[in-house]
Protein backbone atom coordinates (compact mmCIF):
# COMPACT_ATOMS: atom_id res chain seq x y z
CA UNK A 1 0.00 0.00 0.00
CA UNK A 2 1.47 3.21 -0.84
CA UNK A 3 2.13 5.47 2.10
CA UNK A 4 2.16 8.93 1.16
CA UNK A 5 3.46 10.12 4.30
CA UNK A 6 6.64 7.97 4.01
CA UNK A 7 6.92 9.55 0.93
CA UNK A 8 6.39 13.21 2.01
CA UNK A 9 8.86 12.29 4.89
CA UNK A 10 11.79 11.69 2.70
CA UNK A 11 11.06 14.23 0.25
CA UNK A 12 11.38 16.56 3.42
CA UNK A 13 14.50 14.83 4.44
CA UNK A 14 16.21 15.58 0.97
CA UNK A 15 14.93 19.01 1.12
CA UNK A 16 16.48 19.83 4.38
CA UNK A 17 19.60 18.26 2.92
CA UNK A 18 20.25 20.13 0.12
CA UNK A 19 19.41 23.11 1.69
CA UNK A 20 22.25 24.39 3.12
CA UNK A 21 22.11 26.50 6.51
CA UNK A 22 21.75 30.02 5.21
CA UNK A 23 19.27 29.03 2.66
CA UNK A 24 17.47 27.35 5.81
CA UNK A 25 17.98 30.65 7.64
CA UNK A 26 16.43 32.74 4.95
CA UNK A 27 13.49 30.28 4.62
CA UNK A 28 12.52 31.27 8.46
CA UNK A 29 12.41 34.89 7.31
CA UNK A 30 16.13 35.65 9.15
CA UNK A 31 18.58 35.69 6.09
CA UNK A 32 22.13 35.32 6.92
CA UNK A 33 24.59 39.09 6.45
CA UNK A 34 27.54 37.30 7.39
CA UNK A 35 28.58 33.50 6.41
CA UNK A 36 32.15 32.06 6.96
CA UNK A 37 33.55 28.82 6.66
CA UNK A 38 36.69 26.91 5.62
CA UNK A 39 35.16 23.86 5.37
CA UNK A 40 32.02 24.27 2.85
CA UNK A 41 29.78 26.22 1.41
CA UNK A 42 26.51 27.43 3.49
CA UNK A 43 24.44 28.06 0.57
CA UNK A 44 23.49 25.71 -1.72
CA UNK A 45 23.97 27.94 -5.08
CA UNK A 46 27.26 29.32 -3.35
CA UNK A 47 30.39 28.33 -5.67
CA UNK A 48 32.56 31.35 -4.72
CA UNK A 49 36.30 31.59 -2.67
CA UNK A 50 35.70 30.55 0.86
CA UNK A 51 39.51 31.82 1.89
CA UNK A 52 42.52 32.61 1.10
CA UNK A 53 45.67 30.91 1.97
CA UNK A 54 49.25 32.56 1.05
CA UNK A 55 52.12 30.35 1.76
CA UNK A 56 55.84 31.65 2.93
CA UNK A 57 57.96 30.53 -0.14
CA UNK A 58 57.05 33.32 -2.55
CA UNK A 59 54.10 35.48 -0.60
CA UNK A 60 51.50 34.05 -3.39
CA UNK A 61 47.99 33.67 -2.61
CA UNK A 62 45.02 31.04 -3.74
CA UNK A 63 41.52 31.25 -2.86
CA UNK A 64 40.18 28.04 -2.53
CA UNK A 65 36.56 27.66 -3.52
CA UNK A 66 34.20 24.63 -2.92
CA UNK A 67 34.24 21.77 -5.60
CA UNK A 68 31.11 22.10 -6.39
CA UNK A 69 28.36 24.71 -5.47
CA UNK A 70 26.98 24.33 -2.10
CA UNK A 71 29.81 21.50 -1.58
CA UNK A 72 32.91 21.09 0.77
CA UNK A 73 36.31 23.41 0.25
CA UNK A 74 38.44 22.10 -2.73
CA UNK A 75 41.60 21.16 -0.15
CA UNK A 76 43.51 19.21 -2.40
CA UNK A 77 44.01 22.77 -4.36
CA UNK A 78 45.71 23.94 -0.76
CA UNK A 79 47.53 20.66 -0.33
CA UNK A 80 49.23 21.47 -3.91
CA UNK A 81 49.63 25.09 -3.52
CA UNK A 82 51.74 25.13 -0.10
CA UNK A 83 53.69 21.15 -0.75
CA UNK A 84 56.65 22.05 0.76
CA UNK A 85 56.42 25.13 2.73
CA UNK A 86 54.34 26.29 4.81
CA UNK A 87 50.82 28.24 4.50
CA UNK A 88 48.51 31.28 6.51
CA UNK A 89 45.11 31.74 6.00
CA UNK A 90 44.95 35.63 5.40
CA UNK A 91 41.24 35.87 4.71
CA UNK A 92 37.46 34.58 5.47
CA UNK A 93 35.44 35.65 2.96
CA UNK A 94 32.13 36.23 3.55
CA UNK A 95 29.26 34.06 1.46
CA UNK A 96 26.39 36.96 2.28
CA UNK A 97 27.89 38.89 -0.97
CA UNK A 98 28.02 41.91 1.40
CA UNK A 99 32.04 41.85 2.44
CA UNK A 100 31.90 40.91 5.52
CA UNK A 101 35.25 39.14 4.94
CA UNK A 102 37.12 38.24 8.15
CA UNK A 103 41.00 39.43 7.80
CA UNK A 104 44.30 39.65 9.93
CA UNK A 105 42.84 41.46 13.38
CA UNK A 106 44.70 44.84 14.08
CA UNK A 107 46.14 45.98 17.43
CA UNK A 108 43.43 46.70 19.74
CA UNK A 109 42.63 48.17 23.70
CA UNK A 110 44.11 44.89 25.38
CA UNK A 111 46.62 43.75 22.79
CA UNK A 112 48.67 45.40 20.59
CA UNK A 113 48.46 43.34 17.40
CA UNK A 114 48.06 42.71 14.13
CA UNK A 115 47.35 39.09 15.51
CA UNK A 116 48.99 36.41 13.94
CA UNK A 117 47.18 33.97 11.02
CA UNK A 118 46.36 30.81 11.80
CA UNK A 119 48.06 27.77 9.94
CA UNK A 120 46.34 26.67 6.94
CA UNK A 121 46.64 23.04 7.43
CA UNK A 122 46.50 23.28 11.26
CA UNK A 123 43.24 21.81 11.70
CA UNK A 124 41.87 19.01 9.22
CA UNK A 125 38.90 17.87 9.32
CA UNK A 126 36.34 15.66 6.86
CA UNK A 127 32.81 16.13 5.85
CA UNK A 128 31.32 13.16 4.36
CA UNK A 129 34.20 11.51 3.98
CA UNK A 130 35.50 14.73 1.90
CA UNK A 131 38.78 16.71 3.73
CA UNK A 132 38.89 20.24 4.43
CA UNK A 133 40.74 21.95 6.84
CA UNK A 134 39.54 24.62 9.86
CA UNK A 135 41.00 27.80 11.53
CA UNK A 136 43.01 26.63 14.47
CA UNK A 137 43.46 29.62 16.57
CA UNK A 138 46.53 29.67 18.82
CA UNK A 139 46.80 32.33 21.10
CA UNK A 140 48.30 35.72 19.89
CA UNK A 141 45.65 34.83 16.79
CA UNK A 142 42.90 36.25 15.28
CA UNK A 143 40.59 37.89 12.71
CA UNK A 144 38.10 40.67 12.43
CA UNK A 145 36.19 43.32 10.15
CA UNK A 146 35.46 46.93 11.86
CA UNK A 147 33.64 48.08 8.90
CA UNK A 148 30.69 45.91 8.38
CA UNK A 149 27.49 45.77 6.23
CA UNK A 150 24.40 44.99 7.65
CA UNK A 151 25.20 43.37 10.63
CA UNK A 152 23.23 44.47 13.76
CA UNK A 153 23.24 47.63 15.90
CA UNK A 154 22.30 49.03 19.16
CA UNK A 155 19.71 46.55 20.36
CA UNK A 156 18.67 44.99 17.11
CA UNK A 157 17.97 41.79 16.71
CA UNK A 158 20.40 39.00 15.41
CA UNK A 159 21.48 35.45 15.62
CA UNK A 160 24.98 33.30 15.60
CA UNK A 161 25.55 30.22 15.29
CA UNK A 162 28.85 28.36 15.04
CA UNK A 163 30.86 24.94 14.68
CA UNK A 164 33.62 24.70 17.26
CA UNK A 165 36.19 21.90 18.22
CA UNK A 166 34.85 20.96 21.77
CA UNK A 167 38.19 19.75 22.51
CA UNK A 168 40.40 22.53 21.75
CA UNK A 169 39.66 25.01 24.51
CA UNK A 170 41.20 27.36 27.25
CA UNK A 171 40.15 30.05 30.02
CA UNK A 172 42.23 32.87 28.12
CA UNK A 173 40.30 35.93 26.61
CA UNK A 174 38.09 35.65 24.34
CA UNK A 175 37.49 32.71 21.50
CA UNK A 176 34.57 34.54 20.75
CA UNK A 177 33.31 34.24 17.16
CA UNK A 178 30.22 37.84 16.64
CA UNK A 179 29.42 40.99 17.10
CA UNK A 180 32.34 43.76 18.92
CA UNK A 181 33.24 47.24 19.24
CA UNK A 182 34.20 48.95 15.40
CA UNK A 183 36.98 50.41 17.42
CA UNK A 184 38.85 47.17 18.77
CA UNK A 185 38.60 48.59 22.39
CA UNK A 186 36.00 48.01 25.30
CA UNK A 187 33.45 50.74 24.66
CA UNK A 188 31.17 49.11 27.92
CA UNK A 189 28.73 46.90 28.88
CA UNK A 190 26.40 45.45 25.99
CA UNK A 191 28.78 46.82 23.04
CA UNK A 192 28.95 43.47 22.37
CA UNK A 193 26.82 39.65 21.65
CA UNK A 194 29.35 36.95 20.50
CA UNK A 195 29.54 33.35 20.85
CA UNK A 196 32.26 32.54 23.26
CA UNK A 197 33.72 29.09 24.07
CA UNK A 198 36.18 27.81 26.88
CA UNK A 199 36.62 27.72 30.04
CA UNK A 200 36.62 31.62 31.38
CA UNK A 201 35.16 32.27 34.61
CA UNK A 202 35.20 35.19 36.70
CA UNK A 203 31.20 35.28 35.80
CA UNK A 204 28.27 32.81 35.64
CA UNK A 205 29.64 29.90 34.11
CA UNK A 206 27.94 26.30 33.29
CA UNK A 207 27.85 23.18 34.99
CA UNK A 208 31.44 21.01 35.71
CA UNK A 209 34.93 22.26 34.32
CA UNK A 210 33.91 23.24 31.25
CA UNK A 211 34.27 24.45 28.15
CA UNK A 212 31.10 26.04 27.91
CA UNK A 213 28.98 27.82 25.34
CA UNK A 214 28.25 30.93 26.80
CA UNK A 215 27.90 34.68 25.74
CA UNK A 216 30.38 37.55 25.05
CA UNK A 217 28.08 40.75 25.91
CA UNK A 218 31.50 42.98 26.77
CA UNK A 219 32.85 42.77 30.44
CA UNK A 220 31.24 39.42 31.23
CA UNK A 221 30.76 36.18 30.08
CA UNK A 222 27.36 34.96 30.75
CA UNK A 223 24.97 31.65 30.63
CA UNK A 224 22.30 33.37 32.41
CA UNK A 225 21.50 36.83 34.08
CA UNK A 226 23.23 35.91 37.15
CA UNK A 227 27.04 37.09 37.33
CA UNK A 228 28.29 34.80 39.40
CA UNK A 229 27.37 30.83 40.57
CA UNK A 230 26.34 27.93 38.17
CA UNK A 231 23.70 27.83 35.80
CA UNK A 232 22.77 24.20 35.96
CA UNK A 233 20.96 23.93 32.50
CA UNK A 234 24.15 24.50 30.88
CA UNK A 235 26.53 21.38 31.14
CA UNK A 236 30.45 21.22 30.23
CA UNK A 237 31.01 20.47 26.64
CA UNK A 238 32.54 16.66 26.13
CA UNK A 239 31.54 16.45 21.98
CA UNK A 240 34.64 16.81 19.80
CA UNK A 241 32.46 18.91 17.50
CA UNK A 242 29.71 21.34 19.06
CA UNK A 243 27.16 23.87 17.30
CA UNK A 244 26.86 26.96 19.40
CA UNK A 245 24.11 29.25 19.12
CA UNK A 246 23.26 33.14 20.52
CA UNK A 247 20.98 35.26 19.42
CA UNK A 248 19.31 37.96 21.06
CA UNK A 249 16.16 41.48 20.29
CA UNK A 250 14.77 43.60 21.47
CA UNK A 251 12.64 43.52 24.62
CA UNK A 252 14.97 42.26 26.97
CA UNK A 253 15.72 38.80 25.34
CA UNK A 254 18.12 36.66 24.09
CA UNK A 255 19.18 32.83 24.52
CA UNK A 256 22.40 30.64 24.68
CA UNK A 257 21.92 26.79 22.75
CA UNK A 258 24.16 24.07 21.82
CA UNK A 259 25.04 20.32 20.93
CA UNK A 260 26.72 17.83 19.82
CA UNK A 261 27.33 19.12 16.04
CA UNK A 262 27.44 15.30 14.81
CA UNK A 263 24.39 13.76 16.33
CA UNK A 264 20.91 15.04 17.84
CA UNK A 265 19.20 18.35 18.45
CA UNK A 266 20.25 21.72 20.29
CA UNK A 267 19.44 21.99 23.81
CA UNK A 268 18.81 25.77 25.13
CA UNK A 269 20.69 26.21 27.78
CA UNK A 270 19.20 29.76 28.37
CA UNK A 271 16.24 31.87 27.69
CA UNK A 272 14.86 34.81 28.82
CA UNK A 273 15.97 38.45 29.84
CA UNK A 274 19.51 39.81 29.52
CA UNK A 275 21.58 40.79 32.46
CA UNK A 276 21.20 43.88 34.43
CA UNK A 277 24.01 46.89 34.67
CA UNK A 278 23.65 48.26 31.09
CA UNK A 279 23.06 44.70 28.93
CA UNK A 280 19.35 46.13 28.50
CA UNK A 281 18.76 48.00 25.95
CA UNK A 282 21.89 46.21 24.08
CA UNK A 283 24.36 48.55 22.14
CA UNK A 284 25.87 46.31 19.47
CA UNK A 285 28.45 47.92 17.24
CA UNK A 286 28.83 45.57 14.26
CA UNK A 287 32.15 44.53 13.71
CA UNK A 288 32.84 40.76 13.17
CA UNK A 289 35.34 38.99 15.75
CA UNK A 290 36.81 35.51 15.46
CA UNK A 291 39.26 33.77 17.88
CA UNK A 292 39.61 37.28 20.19
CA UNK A 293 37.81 39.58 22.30
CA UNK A 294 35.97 43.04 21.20
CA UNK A 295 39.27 45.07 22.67
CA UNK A 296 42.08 42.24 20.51
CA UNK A 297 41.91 40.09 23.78
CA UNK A 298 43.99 37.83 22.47
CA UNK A 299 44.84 35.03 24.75
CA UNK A 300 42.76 32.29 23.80
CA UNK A 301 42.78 29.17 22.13
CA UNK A 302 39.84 27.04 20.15
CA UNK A 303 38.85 25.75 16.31
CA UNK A 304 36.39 27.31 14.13
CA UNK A 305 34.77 25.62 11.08
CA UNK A 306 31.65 27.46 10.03
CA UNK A 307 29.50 30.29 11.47
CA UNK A 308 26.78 32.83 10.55
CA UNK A 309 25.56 35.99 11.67
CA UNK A 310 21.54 36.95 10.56
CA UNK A 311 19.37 39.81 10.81
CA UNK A 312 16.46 39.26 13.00
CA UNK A 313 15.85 36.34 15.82
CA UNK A 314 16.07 33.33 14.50
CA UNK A 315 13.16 30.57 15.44
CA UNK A 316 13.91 27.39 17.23
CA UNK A 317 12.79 25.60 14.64
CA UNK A 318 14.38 27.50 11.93
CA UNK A 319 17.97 26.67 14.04
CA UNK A 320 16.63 22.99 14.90
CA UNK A 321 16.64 22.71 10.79
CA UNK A 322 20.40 24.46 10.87
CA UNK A 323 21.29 21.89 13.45
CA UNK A 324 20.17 18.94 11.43
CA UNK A 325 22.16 20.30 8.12
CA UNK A 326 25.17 20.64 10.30
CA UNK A 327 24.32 16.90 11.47
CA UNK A 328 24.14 15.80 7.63
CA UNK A 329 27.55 17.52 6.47
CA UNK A 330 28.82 14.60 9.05
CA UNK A 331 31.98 16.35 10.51
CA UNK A 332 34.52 13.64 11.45
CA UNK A 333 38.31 13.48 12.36
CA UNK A 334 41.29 12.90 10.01
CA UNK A 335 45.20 12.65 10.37
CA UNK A 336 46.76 15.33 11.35
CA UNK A 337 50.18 13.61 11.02
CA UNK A 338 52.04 12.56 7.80
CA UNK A 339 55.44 11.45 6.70
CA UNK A 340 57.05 8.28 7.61
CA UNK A 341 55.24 7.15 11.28
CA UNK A 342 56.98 7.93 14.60
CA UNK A 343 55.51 4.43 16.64
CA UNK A 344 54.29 4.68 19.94
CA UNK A 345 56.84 2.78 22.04
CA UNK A 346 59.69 3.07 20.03
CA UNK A 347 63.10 5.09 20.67
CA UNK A 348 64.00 7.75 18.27
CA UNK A 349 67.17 9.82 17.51
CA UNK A 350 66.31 13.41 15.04
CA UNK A 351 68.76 13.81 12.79
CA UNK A 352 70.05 17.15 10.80
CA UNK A 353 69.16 17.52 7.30
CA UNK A 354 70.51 21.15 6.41
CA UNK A 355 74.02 20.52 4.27
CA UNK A 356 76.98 21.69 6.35
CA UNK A 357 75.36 20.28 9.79
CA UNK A 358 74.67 16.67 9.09
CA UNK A 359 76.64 15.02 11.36
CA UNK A 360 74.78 16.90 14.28
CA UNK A 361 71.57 15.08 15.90
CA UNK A 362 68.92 16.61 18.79
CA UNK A 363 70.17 16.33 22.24
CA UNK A 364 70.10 17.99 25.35
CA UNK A 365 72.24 19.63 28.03
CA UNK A 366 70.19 19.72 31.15
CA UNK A 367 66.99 21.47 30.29
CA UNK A 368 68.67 22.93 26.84
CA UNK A 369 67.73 21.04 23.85
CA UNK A 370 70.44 21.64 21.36
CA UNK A 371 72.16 19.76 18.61
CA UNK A 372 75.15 17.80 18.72
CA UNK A 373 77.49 15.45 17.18
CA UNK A 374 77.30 12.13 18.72
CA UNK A 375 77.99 8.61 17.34
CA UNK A 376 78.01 5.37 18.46
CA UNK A 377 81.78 5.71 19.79
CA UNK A 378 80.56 8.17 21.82
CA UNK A 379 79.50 7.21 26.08
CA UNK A 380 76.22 6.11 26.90
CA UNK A 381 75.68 9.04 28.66
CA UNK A 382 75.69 11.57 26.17
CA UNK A 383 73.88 8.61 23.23
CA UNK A 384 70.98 8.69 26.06
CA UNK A 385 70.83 12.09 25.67
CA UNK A 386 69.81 12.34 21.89
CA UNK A 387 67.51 9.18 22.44
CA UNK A 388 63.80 10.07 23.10
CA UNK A 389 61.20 7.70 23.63
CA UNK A 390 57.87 8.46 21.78
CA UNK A 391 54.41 8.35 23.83
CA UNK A 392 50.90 9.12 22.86
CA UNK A 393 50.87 12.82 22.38
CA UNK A 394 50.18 14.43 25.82
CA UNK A 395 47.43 16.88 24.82
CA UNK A 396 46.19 14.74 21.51
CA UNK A 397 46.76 11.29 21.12
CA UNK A 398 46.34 11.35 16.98
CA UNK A 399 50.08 13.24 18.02
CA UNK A 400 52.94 12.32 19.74
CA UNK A 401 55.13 13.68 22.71
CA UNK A 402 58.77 12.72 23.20
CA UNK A 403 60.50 11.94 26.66
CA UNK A 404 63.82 12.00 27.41
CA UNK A 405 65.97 8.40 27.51
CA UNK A 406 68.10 9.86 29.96
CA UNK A 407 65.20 11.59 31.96
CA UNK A 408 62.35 9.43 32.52
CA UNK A 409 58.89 11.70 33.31
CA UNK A 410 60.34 14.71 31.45
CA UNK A 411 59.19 15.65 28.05
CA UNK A 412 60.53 17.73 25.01
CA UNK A 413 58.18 21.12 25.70
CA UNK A 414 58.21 24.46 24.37
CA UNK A 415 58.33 27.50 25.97
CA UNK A 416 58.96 30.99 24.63
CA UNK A 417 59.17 29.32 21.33
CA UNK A 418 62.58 27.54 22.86
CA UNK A 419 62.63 23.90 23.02
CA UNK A 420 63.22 22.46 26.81
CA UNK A 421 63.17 19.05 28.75
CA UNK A 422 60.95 19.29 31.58
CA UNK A 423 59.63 17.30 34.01
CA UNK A 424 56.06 16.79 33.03
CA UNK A 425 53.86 18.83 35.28
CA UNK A 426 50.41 17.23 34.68
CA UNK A 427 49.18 20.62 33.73
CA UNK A 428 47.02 21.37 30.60
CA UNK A 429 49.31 24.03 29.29
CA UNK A 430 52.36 21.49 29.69
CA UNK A 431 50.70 18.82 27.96
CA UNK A 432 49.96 20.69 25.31
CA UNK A 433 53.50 22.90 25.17
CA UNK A 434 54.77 19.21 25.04
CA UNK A 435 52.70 17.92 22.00
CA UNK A 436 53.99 17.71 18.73
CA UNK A 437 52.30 16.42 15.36
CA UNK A 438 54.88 15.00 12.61
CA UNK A 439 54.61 15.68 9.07
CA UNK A 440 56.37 14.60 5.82
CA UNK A 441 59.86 16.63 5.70
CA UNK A 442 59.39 19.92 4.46
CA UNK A 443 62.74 19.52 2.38
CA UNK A 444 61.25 15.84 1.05
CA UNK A 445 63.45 14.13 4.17
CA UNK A 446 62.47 12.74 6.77
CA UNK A 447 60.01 14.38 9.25
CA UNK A 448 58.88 17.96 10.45
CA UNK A 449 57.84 18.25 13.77
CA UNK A 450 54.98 20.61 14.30
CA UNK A 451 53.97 21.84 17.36
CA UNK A 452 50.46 20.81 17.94
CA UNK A 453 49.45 24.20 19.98
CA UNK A 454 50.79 26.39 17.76
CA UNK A 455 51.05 24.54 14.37
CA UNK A 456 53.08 27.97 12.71
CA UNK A 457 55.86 26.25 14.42
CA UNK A 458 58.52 23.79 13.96
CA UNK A 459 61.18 22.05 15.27
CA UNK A 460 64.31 23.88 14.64
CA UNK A 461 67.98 24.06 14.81
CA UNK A 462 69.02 27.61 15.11
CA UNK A 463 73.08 28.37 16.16
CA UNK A 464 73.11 25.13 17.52
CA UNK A 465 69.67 25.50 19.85
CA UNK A 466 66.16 23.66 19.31
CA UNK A 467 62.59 26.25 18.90
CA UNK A 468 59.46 25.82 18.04
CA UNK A 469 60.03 28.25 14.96
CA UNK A 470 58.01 29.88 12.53
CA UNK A 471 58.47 30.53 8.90
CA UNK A 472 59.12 34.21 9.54
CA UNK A 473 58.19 35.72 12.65
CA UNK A 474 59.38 38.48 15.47
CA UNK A 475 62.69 36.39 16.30
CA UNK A 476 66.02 35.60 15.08
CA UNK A 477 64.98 31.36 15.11
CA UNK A 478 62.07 32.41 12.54
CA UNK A 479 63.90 33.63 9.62
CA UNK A 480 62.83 32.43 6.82
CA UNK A 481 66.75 31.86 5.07
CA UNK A 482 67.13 28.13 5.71
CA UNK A 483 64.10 27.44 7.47
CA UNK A 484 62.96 24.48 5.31
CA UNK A 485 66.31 22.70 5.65
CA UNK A 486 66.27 23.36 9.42
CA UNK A 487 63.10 21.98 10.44
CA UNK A 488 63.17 18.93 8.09
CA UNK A 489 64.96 15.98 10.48
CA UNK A 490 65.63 12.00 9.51
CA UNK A 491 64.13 9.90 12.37
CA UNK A 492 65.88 7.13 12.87
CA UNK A 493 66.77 4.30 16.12
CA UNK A 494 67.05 6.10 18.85
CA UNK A 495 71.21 6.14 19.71
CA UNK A 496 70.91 4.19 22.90
């Protein structure tokens, strides 16, 4: 017997999919003004650049565009464009048609920028089945536009929605995707209404540890009215992917929502009126933040894959629908190592690649990582010393971490961009300072070793000393003359 409703069902189902979630937004009468993604297209006719990458052997640019309208970003076009150096995103560019591109943030109130560009590669990701690659923001990064179109004002209403990594997190001001201040300085209470996740407190915060989705209204970081204690309706984060949602209008209203971005529905975790002391009316500037506060707070740490900004409040249902598109695109890890495979368990020795220094290997002096030259003539004692034993990766086990032979419980970390062996603290910040994702030589030898908190940096050998270098930078270990050579190392047997 045929069952219309069956049939009405799917056709709904196939609707919804193709749809893509600013089509869905404009459907509930709340059209998206700002759209950005790395990782696909959000509407289903869009076939335009999504970003820009520019990569440090020549300053050239790409845009890389979907590979098919409404589809997932073309990354194979960035994997050929930056083979063998290394690649920044320098732009976001906005889907809406109305420029709302996201760009290099400028020195601001709390920090005096521009902020650093995240690594192109720094954050890969797939979408059914198809790779693309996020915005890893380390701290000291970050983008923004001060000079908008159409994005709210005052106390007009608007709605946000993003796609975070729920495991890549801190408490450090502000990963904070929305609306700021047009002057990149804290103009007061309610110049702001961004998304905001991590684990800053000092306010009302969520349920457990954290992270938490809450909201960035400008001095505080709220889940509820209340400026202080735990809002029990909104729980710490445990999903690898999350969709966050804020939106807020007039009449002293606005909401915080989430989930798990691949399975199920969004939860609101808050709705009703805004906070008091000068959140109501709300006085929304209209610049466009990512990975920083509204004054170039700049000390926090998270992934972005997609977001939007609309004019007007977005219905429930309308981001129930967005929730179930973000569902479909099926967001899903991928390597984030390459090049010949460091085991877990085995003992490894780095060796030298740039010509002139090849006889030298990575060792250390204390707490000094350095290179030497040591060979198997050479004591015990100083063999142990460039012989590291590799472990699961402290922070992220898809990466590695690499403890000393000679110095059981301490770890190859980084700190000031200089390469140390410390005892391993069981602190967040360690564990990730002592993380480190390989990748296929940048000189075609060997291995790189990227640092998996702030994937700009590598491994390096500079006058004899280890860093976590970048290719060009504020210090002498990040120019670019040799830089290839220098952070491109054969792995072999570890000496001893």
């Amino acid at each position: 017997m045929f069952n219309f409703s069956s049939l009405l069902a799917l056709v709904l189902v196939a609707q919804l999919v193709a749809a893509a979630p600013c089509d869905i937004y404009a459907s509930g009468g709340t059209p998206c003004v700002a759209a950005h993604s790395t990782t696909r297209a959000l509407f289903s006719a869009y076939s335009g650049s999504l970003y820009q990458v520019q990569r440090a052997s020549d300053s050239g640019t790409v845009n890389i565009a979907p590979l098919s309208a409404g589809g997932v970003a073309n990354a194979a076009a960035q994997d050929s464009f930056c083979a063998g150096t290394t690649c920044v995103i320098t732009t976001i560019f906005d889907q809406t048609g109305r420029s709302n591109h996201l760009t290099q943030a400028p020195a601001g109130g709390a920090a005096g920028g521009p902020d650093l560009l995240a690594a192109a590669d720094g954050a890969p990701v797939t979408l059914n089945g198809q790779k693309a690659y996020g915005v890893f923001i380390s701290p000291g990064s970050g983008y923004r536009n001060d000079k908008t179109n159409g994005i709210a004002t005052g106390d007009a209403a608007e709605g946000l929605y993003a796609v975070f990594d729920g495991t890549h997190f801190n408490g450090g001001c502000c990963f904070d995707y929305g609306n700021a201040e047009v002057s990149a300085d804290d103009t007061g209470n309610g110049h702001m209404e961004a998304i905001y996740f991590g684990t800053g407190t000092g306010f009302g915060t969520g349920t457990g540890s954290g992270p938490w989705v809450l909201a960035d209204l400008e001095n505080g970081l709220f889940t509820s009215p209340n400026t202080s204690g735990v809002t029990a309706s909104n729980p710490t984060i445990t999903e690898r992917f999350v969709t966050a949602v804020v939106k807020g209008q007039p009449g002293n209203n606005w909401a915080v929502r989430g989930g798990n971005a691949q399975s199920g529905s969004l939860a609101t975790f808050y709705s009703g009126v805004r906070p008091s002391n000068g959140y109501n009316p709300m006085k929304k500037e209209g610049a466009i933040i990512l990975g920083i506060g509204g004054d170039n707070s700049d000390s926090s740490q998270g992934t972005f894959y997609e977001g939007v900004m609309t004019s007007g409040f977005p219905s429930d249902a309308t981001e129930n629908s967005v929730q179930a598109n973000v569902v479909a695109a099926k967001y899903a890890i991928t390597s984030i190592t390459s090049g010949p495979a460091l085991a877990v368990g085995s003992s490894v020795s780095f060796h030298v690649t740039t010509p002139g220094f090849t006889t030298r290997v990575i060792a250390h002096t204390g707490t000094t990582v350095n290179t030497q030259v040591i060979s198997s003539s050479d004591t015990s004692a100083l063999r142990l010393s460039a012989s590291w034993n590799v472990i699961a990766g402290l922070a992220n086990t898809q990466c590695v971490s690499f403890e000393s032979r000679d110095t059981p419980g301490s770890f190859i970390r980084h700190s000031g961009f200089e390469l140390f062996v410390n005892a391993n603290d069981g602190s967040k910040l360690f564990h990730e300072d002592a993380t480190y994702c390989p990748q296929a030589g940048l000189n075609g030898q060997g291995n790189s070793i990227r640092s998996w908190s702030f994937p700009t940096h590598y491994f390096r050998h500079f006058n004899a000393i280890l860093y976590a270098a970048s290719n060009g930078g504020p210090s002498d270990f990040d120019a670019t003359a040799s830089f290839i050579n220098d952070v491109s190392f054969v792995v072999s047997a570890g000496l001893a």
